[in-house]
Protein backbone atom coordinates (compact mmCIF):
# COMPACT_ATOMS: atom_id res chain seq x y z
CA UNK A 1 -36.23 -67.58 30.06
CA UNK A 2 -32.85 -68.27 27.93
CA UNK A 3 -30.30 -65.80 28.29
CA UNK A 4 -30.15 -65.73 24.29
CA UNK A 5 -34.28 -65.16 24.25
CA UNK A 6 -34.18 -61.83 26.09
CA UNK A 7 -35.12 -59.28 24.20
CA UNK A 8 -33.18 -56.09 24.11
CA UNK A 9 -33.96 -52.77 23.93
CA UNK A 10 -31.65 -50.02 22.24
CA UNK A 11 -31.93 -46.67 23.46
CA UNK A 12 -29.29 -43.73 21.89
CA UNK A 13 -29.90 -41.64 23.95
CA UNK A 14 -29.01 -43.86 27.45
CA UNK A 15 -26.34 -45.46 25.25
CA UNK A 16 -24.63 -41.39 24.90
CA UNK A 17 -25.35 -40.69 28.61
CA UNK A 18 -23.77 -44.09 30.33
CA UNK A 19 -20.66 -44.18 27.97
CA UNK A 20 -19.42 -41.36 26.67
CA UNK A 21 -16.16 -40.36 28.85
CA UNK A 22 -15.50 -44.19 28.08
CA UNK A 23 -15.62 -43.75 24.74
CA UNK A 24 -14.02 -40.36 23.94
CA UNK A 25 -11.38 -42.11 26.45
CA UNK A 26 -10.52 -45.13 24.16
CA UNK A 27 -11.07 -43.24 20.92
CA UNK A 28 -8.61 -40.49 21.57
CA UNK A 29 -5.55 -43.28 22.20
CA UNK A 30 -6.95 -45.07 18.73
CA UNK A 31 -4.98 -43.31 16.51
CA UNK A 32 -6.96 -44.58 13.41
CA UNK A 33 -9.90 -42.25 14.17
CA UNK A 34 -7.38 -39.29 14.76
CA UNK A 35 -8.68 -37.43 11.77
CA UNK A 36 -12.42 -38.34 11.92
CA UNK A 37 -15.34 -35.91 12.89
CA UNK A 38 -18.28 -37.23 14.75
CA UNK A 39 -21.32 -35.25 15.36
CA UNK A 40 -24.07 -34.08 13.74
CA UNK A 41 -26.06 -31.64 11.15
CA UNK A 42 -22.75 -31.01 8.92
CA UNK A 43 -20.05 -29.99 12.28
CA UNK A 44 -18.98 -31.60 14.78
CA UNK A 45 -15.54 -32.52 16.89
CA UNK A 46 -12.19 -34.47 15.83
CA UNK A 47 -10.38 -36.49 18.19
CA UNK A 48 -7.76 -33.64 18.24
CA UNK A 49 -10.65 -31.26 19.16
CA UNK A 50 -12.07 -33.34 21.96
CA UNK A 51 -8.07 -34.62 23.24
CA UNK A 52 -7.53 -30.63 23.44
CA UNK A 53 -10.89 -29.75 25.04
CA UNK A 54 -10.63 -32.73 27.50
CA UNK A 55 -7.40 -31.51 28.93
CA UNK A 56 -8.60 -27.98 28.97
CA UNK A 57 -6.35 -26.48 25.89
CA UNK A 58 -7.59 -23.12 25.15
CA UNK A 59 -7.99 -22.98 21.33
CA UNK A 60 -6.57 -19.57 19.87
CA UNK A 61 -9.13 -16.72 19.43
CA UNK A 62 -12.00 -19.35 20.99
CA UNK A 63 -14.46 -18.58 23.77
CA UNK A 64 -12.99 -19.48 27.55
CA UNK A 65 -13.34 -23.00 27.89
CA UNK A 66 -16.27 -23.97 30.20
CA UNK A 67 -17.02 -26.89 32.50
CA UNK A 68 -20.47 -26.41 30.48
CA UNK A 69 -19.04 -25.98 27.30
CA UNK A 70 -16.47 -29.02 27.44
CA UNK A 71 -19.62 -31.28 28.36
CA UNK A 72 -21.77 -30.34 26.05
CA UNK A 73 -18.81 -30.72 23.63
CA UNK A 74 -18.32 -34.39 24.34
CA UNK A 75 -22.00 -35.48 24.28
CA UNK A 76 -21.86 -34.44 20.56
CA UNK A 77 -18.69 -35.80 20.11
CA UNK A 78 -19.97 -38.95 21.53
CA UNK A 79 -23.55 -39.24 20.07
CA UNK A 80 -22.00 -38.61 16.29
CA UNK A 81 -19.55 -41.85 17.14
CA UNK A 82 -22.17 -43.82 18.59
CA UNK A 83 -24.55 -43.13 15.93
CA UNK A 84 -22.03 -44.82 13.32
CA UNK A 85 -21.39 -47.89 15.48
CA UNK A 86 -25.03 -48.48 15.12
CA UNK A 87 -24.29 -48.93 11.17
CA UNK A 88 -22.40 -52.00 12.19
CA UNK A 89 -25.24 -53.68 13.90
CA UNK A 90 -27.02 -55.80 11.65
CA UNK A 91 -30.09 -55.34 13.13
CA UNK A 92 -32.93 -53.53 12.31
CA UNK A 93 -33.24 -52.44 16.00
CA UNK A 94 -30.07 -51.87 16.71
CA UNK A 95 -29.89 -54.86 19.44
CA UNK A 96 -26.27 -54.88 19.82
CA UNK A 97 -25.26 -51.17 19.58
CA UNK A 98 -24.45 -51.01 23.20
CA UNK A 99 -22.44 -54.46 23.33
CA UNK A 100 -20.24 -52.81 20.38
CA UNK A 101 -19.67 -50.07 22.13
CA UNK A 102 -18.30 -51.95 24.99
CA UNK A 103 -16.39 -54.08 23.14
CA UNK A 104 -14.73 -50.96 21.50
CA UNK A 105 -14.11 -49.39 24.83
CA UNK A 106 -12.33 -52.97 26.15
CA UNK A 107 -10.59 -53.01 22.88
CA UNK A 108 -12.00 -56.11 21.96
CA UNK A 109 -12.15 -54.18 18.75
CA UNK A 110 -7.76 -52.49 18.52
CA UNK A 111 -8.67 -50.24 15.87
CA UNK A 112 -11.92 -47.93 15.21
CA UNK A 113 -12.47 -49.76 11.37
CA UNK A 114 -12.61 -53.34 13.47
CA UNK A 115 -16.13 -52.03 14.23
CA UNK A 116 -17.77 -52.51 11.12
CA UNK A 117 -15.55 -55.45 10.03
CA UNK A 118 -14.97 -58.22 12.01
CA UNK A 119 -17.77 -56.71 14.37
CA UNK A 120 -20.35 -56.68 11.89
CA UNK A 121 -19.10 -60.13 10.43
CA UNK A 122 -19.39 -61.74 14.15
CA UNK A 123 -22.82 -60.11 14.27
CA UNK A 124 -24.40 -61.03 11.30
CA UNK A 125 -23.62 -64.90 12.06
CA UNK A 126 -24.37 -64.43 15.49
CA UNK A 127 -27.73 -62.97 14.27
CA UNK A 128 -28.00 -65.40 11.93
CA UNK A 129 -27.82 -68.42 14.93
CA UNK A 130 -29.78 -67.05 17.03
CA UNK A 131 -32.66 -66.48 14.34
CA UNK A 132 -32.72 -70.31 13.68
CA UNK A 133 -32.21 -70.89 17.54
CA UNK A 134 -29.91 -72.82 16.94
CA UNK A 135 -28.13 -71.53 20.23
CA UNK A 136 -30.88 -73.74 22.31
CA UNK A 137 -30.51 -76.64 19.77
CA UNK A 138 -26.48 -77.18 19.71
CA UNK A 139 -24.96 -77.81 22.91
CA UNK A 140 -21.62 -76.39 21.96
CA UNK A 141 -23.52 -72.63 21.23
CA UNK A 142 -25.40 -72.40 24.76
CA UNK A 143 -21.98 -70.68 26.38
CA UNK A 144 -21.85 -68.12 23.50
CA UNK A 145 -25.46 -67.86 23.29
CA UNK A 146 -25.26 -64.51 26.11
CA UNK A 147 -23.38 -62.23 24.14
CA UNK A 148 -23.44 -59.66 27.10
CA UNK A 149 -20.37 -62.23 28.48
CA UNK A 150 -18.43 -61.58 25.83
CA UNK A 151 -16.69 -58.91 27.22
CA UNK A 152 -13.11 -59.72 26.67
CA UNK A 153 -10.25 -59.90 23.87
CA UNK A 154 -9.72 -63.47 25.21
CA UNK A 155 -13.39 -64.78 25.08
CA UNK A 156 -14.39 -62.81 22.25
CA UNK A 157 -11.48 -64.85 20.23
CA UNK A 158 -12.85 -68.31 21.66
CA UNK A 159 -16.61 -66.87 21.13
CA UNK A 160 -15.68 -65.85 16.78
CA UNK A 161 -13.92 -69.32 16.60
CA UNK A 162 -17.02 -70.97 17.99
CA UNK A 163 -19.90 -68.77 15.92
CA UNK A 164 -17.57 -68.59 12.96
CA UNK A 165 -17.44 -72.93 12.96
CA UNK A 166 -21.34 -73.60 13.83
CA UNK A 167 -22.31 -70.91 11.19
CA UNK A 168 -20.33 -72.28 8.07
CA UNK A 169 -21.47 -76.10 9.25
CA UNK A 170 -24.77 -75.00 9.86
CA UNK A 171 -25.67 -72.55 7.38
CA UNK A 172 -22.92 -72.52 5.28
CA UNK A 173 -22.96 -71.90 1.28
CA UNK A 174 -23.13 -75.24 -0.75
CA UNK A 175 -22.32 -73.47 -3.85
CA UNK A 176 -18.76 -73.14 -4.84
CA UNK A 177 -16.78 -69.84 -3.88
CA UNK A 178 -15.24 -67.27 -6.00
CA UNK A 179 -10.92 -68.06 -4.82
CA UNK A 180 -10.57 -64.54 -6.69
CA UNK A 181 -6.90 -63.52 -7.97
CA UNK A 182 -4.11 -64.53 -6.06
CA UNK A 183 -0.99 -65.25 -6.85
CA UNK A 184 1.25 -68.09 -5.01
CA UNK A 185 4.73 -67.57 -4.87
CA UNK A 186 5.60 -70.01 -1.76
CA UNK A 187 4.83 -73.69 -1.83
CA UNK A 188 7.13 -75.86 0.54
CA UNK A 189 6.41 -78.02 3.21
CA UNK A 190 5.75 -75.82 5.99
CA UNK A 191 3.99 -73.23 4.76
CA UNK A 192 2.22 -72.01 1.70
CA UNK A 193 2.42 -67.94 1.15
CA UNK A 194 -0.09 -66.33 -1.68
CA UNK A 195 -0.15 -62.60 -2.27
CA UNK A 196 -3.69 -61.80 -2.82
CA UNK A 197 -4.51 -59.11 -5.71
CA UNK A 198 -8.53 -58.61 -4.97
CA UNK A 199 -11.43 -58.98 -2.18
CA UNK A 200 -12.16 -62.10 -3.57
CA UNK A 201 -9.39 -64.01 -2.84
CA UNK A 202 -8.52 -62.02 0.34
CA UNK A 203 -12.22 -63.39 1.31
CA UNK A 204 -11.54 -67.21 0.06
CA UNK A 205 -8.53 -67.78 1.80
CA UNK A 206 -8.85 -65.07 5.08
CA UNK A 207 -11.36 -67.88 5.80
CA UNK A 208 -12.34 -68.39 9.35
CA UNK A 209 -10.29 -65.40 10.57
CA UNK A 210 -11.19 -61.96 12.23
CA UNK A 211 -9.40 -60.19 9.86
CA UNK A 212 -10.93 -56.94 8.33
CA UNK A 213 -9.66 -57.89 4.83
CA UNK A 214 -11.62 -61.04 5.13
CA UNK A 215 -14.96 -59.16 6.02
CA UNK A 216 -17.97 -60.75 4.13
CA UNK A 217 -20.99 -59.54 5.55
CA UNK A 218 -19.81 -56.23 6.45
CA UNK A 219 -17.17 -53.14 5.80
CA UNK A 220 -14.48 -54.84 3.68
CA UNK A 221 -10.92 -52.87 4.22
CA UNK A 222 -9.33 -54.80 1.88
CA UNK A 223 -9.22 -51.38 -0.91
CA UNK A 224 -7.78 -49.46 1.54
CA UNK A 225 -4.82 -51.98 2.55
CA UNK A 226 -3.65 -52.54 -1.00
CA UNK A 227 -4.54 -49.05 -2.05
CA UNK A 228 -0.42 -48.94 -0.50
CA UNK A 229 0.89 -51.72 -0.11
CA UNK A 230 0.86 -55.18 -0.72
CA UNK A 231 -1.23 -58.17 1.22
CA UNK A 232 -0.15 -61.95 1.79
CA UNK A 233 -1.12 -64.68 3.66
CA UNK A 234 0.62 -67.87 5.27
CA UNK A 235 -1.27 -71.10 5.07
CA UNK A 236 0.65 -73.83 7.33
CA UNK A 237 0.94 -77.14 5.97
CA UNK A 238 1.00 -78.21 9.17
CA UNK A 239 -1.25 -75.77 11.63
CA UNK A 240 -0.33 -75.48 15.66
CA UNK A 241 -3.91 -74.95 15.98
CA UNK A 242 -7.12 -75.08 14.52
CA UNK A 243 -7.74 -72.35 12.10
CA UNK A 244 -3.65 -71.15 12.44
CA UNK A 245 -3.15 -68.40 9.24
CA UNK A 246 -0.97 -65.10 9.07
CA UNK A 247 -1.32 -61.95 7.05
CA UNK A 248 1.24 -59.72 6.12
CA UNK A 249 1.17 -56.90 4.85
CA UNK A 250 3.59 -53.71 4.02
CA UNK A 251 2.39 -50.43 2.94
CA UNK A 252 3.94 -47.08 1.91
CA UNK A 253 1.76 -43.99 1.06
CA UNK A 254 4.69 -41.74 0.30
CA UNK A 255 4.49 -39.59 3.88
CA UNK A 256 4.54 -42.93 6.20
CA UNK A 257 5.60 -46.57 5.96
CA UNK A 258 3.66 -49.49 8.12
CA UNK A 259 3.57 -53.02 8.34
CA UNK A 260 1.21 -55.19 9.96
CA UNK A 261 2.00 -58.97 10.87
CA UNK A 262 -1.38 -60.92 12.37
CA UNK A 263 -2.79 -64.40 13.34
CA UNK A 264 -5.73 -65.27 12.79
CA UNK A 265 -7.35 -63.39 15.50
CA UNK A 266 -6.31 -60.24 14.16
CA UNK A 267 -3.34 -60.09 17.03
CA UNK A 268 0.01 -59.18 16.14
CA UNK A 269 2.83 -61.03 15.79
CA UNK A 270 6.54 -60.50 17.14
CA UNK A 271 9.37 -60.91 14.60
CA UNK A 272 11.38 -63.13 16.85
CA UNK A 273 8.36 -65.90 17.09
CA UNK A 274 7.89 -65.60 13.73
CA UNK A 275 11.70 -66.66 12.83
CA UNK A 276 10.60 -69.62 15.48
CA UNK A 277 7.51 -70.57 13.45
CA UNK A 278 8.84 -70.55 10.26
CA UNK A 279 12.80 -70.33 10.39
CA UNK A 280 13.26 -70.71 6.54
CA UNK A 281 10.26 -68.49 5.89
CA UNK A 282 11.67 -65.25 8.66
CA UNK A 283 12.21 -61.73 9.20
CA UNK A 284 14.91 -62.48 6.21
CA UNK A 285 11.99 -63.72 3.61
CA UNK A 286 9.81 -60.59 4.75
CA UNK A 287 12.14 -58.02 4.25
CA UNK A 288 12.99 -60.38 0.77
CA UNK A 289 8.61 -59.49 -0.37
CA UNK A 290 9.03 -56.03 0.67
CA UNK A 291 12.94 -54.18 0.84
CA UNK A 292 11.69 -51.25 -0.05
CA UNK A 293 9.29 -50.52 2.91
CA UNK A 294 10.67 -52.74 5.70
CA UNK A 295 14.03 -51.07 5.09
CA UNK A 296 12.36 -48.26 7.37
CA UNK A 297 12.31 -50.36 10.28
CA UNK A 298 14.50 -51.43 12.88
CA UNK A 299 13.89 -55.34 12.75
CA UNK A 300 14.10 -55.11 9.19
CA UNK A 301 17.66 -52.98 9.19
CA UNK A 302 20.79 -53.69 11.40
CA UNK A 303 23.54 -52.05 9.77
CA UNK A 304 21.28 -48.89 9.97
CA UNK A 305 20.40 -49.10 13.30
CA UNK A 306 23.76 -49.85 14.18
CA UNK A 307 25.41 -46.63 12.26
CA UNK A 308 22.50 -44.75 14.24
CA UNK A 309 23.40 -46.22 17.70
CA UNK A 310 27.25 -45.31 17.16
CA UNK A 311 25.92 -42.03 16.14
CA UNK A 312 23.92 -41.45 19.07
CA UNK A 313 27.02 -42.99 21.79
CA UNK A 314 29.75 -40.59 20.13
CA UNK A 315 27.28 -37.79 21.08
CA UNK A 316 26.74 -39.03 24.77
CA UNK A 317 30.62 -39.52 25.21
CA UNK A 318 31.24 -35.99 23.39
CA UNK A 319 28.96 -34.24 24.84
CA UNK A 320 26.66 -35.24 27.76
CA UNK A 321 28.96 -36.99 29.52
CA UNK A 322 31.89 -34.67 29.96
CA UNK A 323 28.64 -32.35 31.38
CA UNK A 324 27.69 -34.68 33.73
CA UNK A 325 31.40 -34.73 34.62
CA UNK A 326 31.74 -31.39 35.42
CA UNK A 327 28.75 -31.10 37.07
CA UNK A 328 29.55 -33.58 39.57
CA UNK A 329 32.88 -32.55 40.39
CA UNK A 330 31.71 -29.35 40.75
CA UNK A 331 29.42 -30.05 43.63
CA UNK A 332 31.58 -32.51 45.10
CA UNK A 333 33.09 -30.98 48.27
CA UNK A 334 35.21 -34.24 49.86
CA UNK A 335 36.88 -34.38 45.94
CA UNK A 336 38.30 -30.59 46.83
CA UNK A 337 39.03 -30.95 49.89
CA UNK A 338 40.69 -34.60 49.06
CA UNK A 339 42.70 -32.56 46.29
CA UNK A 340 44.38 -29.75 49.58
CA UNK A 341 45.59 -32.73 51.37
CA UNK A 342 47.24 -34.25 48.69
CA UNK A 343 48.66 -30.89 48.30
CA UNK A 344 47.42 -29.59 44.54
CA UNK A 345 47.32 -26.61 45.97
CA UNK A 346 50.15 -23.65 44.11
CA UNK A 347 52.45 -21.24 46.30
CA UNK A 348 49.23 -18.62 45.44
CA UNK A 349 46.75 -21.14 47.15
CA UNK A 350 45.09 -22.16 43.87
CA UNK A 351 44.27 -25.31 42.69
CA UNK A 352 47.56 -26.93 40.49
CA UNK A 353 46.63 -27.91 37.45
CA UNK A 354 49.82 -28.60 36.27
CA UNK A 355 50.67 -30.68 38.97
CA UNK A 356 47.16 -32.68 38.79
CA UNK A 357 47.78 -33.07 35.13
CA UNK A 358 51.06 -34.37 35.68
CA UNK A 359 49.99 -36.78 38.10
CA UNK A 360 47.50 -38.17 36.10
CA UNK A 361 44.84 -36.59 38.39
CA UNK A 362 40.83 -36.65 36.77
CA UNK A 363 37.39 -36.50 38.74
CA UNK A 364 36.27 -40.06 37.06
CA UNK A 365 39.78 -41.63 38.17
CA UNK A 366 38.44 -39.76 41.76
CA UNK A 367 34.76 -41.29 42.08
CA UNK A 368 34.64 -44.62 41.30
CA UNK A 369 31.22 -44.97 41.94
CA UNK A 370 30.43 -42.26 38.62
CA UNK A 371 32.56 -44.04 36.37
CA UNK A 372 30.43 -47.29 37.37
CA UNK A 373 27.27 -45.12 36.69
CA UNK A 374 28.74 -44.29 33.14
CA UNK A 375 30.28 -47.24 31.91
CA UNK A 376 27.23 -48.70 32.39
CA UNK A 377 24.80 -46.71 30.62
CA UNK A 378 27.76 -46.76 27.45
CA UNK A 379 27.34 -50.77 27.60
CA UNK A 380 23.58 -50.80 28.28
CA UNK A 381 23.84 -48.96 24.24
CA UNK A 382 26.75 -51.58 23.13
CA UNK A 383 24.43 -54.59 24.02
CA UNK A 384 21.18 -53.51 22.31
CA UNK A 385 19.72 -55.11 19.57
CA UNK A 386 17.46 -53.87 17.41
CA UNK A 387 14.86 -56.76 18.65
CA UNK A 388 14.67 -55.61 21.93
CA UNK A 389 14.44 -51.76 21.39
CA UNK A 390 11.41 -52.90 18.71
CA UNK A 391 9.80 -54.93 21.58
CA UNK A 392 10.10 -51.70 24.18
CA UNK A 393 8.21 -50.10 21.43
CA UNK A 394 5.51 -51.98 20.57
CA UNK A 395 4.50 -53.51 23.83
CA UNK A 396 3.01 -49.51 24.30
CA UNK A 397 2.02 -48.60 20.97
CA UNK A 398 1.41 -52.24 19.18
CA UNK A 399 3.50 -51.57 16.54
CA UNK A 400 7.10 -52.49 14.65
CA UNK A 401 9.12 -49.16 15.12
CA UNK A 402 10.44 -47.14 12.18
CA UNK A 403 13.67 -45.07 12.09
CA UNK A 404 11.32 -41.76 12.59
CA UNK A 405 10.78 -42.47 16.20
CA UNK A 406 13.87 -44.53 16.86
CA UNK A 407 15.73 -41.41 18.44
CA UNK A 408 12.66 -40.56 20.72
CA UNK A 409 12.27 -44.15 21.26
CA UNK A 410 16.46 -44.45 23.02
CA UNK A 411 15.77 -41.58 25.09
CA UNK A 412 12.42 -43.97 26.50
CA UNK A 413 14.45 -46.72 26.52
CA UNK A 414 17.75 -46.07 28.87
CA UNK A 415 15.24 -44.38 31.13
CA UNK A 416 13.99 -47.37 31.60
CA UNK A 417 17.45 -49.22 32.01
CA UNK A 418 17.81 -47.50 35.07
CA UNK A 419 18.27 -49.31 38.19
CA UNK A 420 18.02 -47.94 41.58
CA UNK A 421 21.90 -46.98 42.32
CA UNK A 422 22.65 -44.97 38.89
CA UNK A 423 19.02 -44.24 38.33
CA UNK A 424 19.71 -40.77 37.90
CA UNK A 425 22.26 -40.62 35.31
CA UNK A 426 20.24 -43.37 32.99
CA UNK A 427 17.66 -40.43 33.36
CA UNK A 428 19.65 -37.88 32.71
CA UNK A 429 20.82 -39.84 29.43
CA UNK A 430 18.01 -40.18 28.02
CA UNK A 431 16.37 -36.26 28.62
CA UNK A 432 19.89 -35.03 26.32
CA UNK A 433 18.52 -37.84 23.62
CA UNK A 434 15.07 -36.30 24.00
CA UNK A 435 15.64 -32.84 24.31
CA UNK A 436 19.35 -32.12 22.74
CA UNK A 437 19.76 -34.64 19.86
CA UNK A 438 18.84 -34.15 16.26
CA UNK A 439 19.80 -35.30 13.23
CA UNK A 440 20.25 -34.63 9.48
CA UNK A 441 21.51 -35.48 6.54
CA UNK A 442 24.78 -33.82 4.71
CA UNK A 443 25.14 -35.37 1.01
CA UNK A 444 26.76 -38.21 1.88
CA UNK A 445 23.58 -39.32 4.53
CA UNK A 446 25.75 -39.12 7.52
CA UNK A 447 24.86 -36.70 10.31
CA UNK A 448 25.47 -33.02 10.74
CA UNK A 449 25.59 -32.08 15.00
CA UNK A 450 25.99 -28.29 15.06
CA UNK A 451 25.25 -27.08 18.50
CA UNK A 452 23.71 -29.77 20.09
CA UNK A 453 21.44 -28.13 22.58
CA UNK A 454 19.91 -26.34 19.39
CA UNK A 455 19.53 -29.26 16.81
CA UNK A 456 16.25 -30.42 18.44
CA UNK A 457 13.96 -28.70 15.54
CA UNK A 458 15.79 -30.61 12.80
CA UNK A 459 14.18 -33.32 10.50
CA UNK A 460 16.10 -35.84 12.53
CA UNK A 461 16.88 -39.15 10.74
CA UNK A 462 15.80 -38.06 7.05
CA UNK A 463 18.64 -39.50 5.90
CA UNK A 464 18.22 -43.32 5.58
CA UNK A 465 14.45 -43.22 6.38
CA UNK A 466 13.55 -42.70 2.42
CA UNK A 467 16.01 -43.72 0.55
């Protein structure tokens, strides 16, 4: 027997047993489903519930948290979200329920709404093959035809190319398409750019992609992209690869700004291969579409980020690092000592300040080694760019960085700087970023420090993040 003639056999309730700590696992660091409930009979659990409950936060004036109660907790949690993935599968018996799942939990699917779009999509043609048998009949479908292998980003990318191609020669429409409204504002010789203005055309020319805007037998979340913000797409004149497209898009709700830049297969794209792919067409043409939301990002903004790094060093040299100073020299019994037999020592057998000051005497001229450790945190901040603190960003969250989290983001960043001999004091920088510096605006949108240690609770950065 085939591997694509085996029959299979959906059961919820197995499907809730085998995978929920999985699943509650992956869905609490998707932040799309942050503010969904799943569950049942009108209640149920958020993400925020079950993230609380999972790490044993005791809700105010709740029952004690049980081992009992937490379970019981999740398998409702888990059966409501399970119960909508089966709304993506096409079939009437729910055949590949459990395979979505698992592709959700190896993020084959990034994001919670990639589900019921470009799962559903691969499904139905999959379906759709498989119900003509055409996975016995064309040699090039008999290494997709097990769809239990797919169980990878990587395959699951070759595996869409491959269904997507057989199903449109195979059983594609003969009829012409609806193109839909678009508009094209880009025609050169590289690269043709439309901004698409409904489904239709997001449909037409999203083409042979995974993207969710493109959906056309499934969830379409094309509405709920342009609902804020605008949505184009990159047709090369001359494509790398087979199928090579990009969508863009920038979108503002009025509480938070977001941008997306993807391939074809729904990946994202960095900013600095972009300006490789298309240097006349770069960061400088996207920001050109959309100034008013990519102003809010670091790529998008250097004379911002730099008036925000300056900001952030004068603090460090003003504040933290005369600390660090003293705290050094204060636990640094050979520099004491060192000072008695060079004789700063008064008639009254104190320590001559007068005479040290005189003499040009300081703890950093002292220890060598600190003012090593210092200089170089000060020129690890001179010689970063706003590329590289963007890429330290997204590689863990998979996302551009705004000026919201850019403060949070420094402290993260010359932690990581550290190397083994100064490690400590690359730490110790970026705690005082994380815990001591805030930031607002006066009426001129420069920054206000009152006591540092207490600025923390401030609406750091409002100043150029919405103007």
């Amino acid at each position: 027997m085939r591997a694509n003639d085996l029959i299979f056999e959906y059961k919820r309730d197995v499907t809730v047993k085998n995978y929920t700590d999985r699943l509650i696992d992956r869905m609490i660091s998707d932040g799309s489903v942050e503010r969904m409930t799943f569950g049942g009979n009108g209640w149920g659990y958020t993400t925020d519930d079950m993230f609380d409950m999972v790490r044993g936060i005791q809700w105010q004036n709740q029952p004690p948290l049980t081992p009992e109660k937490v379970e019981a907790a999740k398998e409702i949690f888990a059966r409501g979200a399970i119960t909508q993935i089966e709304q993506a599968d096409p079939t009437s018996k729910k055949a590949y329920t459990e395979w979505l799942v698992m592709a959700y939990i190896n993020s084959i699917f990034v994001r919670w709404e990639d589900i019921f779009s470009t799962g559903t999509d691969f499904l139905a043609m999959y379906n759709d093959l498989k119900q003509r048998n055409l996975f016995n009949k064309v040699d090039t479908l008999k290494a997709v035809s097990n769809i239990k292998q797919i169980n990878n980003r990587e395959r699951f990318r070759w595996a869409y190319t491959t269904i997507s191609n057989a199903h449109d020669f195979y059983l594609g429409q003969t009829t012409d398409i609806d193109r839909g409204d678009a508009e094209e504002i880009h025609n050169g010789p590289e690269v043709r750019v439309l901004k698409v203005n409904d489904q239709k055309a997001a449909c037409y020319y999203g083409r042979g992609t995974e993207w969710c805007t493109a959906a056309t037998r499934s969830r379409n979340m094309f509405d709920h992209y342009n609902r804020t913000g605008n949505i184009y797409i990159f047709i090369p004149k001359k494509p790398q690869h087979d199928g090579e497209k990009y969508q863009f898009w920038a979108g503002d709700d009025g509480r938070n700004v977001d941008i997306q830049l993807m391939d074809e297969h729904d990946e994202p794209v960095d900013f600095e291969t972009w300006d490789n792919r298309f240097p006349g067409l770069g960061i400088k043409y996207l920001y050109d579409l959309e100034p008013k939301v990519l102003s809010q990002f670091v790529m998008f903004n250097r004379k911002r980020f730099d008036y925000i790094i300056a900001e952030v060093v004068e603090l460090l040299q003003n504040n933290w690092k005369w600390d660090v100073v003293a705290d050094w020299e204060h636990d640094d019994d050979y520099y004491w000592q060192w000072l008695r037999d060079e004789g700063y020592i008064d008639d009254e057998g104190d320590f001559d300040d007068d005479k040290m000051e005189k003499d040009g005497i300081n703890y950093l001229e002292f220890n060598d080694d600190l003012r090593r450790g210092l200089n170089d945190v000060f020129d690890a901040f001179e010689e970063l760019t706003p590329s590289e603190l963007n890429n330290f960003y997204s590689d863990d969250n998979g996302g551009p960085l705004d000026f919201y989290r850019m403060i949070d983001t420094l402290g993260d960043w010359i932690e990581d700087q550290a190397g083994s001999h100064y490690e400590s004091l690359f730490k110790d920088a970026g705690n005082f970023i994380a815990n001591n510096i805030g930031s607002y605006s006066d009426k001129e949108g420069n920054f206000k420090v009152d006591h540092v240690a207490n600025i923390r609770g401030t609406p750091y950065l409002a100043h150029p993040a919405r103007r």
